[in-house]
Protein backbone atom coordinates (compact mmCIF):
# COMPACT_ATOMS: atom_id res chain seq x y z
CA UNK A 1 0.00 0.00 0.00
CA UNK A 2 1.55 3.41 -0.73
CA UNK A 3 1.66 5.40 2.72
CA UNK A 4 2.13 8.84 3.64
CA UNK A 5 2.04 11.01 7.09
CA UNK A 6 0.22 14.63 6.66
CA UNK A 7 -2.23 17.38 8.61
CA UNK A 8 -5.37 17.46 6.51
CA UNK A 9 -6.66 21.09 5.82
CA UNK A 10 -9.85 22.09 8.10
CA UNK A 11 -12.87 22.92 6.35
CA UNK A 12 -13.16 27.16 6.93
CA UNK A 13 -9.56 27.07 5.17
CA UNK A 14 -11.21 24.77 2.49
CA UNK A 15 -13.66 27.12 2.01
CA UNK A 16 -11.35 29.82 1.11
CA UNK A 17 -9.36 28.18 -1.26
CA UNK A 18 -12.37 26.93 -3.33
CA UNK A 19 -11.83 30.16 -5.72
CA UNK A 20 -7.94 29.34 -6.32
CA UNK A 21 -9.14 25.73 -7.23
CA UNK A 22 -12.28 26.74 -9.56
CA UNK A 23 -9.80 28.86 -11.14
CA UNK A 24 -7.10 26.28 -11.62
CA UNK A 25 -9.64 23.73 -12.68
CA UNK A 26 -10.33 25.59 -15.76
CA UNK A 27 -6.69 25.33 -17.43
CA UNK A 28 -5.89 22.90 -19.63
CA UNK A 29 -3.32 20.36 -18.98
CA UNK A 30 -3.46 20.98 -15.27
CA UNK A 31 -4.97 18.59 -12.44
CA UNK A 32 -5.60 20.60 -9.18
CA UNK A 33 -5.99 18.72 -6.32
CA UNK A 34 -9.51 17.52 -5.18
CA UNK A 35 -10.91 19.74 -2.02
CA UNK A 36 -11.46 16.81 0.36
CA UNK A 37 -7.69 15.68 -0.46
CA UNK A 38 -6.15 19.22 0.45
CA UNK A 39 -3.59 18.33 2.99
CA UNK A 40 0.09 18.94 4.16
CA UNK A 41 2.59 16.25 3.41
CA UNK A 42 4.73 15.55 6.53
CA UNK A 43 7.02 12.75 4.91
CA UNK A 44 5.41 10.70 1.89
CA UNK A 45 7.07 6.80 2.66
CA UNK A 46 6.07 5.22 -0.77
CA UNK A 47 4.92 1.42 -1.04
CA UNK A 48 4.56 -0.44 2.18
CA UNK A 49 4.25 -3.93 3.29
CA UNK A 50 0.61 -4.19 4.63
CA UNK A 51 2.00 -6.14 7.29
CA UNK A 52 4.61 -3.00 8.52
CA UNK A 53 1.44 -0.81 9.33
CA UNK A 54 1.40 -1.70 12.90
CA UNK A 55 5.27 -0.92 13.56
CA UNK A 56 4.32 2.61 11.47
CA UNK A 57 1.33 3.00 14.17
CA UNK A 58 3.52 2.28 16.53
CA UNK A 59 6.54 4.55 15.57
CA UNK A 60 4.35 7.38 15.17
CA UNK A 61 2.05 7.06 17.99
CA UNK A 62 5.88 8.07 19.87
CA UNK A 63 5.48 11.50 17.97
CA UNK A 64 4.34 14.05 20.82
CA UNK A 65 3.49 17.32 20.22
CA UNK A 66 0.99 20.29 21.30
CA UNK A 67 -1.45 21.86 19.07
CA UNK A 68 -0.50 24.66 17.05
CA UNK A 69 -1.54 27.11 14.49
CA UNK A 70 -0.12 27.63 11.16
CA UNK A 71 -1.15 30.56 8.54
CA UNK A 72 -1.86 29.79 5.10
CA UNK A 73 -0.92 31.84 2.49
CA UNK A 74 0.06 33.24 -0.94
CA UNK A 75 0.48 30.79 -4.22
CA UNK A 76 3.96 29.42 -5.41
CA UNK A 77 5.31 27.36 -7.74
CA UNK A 78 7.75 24.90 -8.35
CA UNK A 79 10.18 24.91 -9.37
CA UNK A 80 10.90 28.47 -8.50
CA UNK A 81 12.13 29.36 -11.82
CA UNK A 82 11.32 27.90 -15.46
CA UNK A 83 7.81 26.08 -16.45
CA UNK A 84 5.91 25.51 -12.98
CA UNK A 85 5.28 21.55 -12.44
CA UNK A 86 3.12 22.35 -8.90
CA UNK A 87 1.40 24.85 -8.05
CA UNK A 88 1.21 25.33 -3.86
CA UNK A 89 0.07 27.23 -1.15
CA UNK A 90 2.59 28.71 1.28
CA UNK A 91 2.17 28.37 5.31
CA UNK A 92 3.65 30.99 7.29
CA UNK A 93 4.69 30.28 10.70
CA UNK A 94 5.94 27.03 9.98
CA UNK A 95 8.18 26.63 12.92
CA UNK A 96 6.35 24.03 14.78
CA UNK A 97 5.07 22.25 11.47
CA UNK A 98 8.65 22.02 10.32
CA UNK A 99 9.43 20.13 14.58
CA UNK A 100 6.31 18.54 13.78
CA UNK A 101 7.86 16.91 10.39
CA UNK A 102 10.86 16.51 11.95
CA UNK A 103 10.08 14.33 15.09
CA UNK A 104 7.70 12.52 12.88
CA UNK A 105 11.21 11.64 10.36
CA UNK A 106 13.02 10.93 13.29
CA UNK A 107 10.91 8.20 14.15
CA UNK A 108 10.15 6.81 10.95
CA UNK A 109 13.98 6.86 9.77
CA UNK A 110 14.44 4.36 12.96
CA UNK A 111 12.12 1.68 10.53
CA UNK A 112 14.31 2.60 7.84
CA UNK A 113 12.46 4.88 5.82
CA UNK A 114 14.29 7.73 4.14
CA UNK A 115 12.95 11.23 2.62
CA UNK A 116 12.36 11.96 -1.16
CA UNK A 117 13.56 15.56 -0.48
CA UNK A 118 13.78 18.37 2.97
CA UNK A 119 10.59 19.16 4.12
CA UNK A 120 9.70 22.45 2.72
CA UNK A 121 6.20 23.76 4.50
CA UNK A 122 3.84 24.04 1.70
CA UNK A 123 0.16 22.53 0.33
CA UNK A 124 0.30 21.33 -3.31
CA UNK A 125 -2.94 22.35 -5.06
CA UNK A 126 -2.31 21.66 -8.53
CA UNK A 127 0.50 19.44 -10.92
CA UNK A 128 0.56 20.26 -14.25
CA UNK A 129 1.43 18.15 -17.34
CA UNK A 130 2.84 20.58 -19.74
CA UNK A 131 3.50 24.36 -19.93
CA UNK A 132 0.90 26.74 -19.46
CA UNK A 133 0.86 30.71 -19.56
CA UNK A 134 -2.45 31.12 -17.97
CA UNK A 135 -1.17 29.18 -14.73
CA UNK A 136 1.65 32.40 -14.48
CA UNK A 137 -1.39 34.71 -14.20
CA UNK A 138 -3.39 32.81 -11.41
CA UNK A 139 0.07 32.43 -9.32
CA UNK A 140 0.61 36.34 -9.72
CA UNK A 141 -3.06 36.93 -8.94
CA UNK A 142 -3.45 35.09 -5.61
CA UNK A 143 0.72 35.49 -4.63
CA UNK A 144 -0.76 37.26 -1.27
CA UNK A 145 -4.10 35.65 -0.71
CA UNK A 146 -4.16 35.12 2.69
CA UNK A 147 -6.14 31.48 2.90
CA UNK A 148 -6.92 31.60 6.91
CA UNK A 149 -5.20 30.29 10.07
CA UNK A 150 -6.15 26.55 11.06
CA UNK A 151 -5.47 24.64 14.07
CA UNK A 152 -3.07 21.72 14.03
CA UNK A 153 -4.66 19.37 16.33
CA UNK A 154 -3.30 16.19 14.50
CA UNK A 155 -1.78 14.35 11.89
CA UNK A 156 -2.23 11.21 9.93
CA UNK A 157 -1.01 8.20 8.37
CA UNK A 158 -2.99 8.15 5.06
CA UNK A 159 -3.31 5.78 1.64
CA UNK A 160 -2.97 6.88 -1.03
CA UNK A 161 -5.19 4.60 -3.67
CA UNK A 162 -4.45 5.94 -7.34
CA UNK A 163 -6.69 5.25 -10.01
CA UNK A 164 -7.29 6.86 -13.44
CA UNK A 165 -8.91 9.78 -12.80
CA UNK A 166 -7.16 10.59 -9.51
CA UNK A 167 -5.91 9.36 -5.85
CA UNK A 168 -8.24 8.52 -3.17
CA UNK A 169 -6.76 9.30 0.22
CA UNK A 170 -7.86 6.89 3.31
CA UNK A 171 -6.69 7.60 7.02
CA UNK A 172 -5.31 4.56 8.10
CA UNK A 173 -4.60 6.63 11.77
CA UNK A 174 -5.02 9.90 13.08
CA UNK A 175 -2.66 10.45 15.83
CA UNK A 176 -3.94 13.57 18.02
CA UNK A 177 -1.75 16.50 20.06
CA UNK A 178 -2.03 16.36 23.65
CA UNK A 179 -2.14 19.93 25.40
């Protein structure tokens, strides 16, 4: 099963992102990302053994941490420079996030996983297949869209089930914060 460990986006901040992703929807050669899958990747671990679930569960359930509150805001792309391959949403005060992604590696690599690539704080919201101008003008026209401030209360070990026209994401655990 192909695993991965994120903090799902609440539903207020869903709400205010629903413009950026009507407007993405409508370019060509672009897939944005499905509302109910909006969600910050912690550490994405790839194909897994059914049968290592339970040491995952386990691993993770070791993660502590408090809630917090992160700000989302502003569109990106990468990469930074040339033809944009994702399109994201920034979060600002990332701090804790960043600790948050960090413990969470820490007691993954113990299992033996490794990282694709440093965890850079941001929500993907669209991929795109080949070059597009228009996607240029929507980054430039929400670049400081503030999308709201959400609570971190918990994170999750999710599936990720692809089929043709898109992945299906299933929480396999939701490990809360403790205050």
């Amino acid at each position: 099963m192909r695993l991965f460990v994120a903090v799902d986006v609440d539903e207020e901040v869903r709400k205010k992102i629903d413009p950026l992703l009507l407007r993405l929807s409508k370019i060509q050669g672009l897939k944005a990302v499905e509302r109910e899958n909006l969600h910050v990747t912690l550490m994405f671990l790839g194909e897994v053994n059914e049968l290592r679930v339970g040491e995952i569960k386990s691993a993770l359930e070791r993660v502590k941490f408090s809630p917090f509150k992160i700000n989302l805001k502003g569109v990106g792309k990468f990469p930074e420079r040339g033809d944009a391959r994702v399109i994201w949403i920034g979060v600002e005060r990332d701090e804790e996030l960043r600790e948050l992604a960090e413990k969470v590696y820490s007691e993954l690599k113990k299992l033996g996983f490794k990282r694709d690539k440093d965890f850079v704080a941001h929500l993907t919201v669209a991929r795109l297949k080949k070059r597009n101008r228009e996607v240029e003008k929507v980054i430039e026209e929400f670049r400081n869209v503030e999308f709201g401030e959400m609570l971190v209360k918990d994170f999750r070990l999710k599936q990720s089930i692809l089929k043709p026209t898109g992945p299906i994401y299933k929480d396999v655990h939701v490990f809360e914060g403790s205050s």
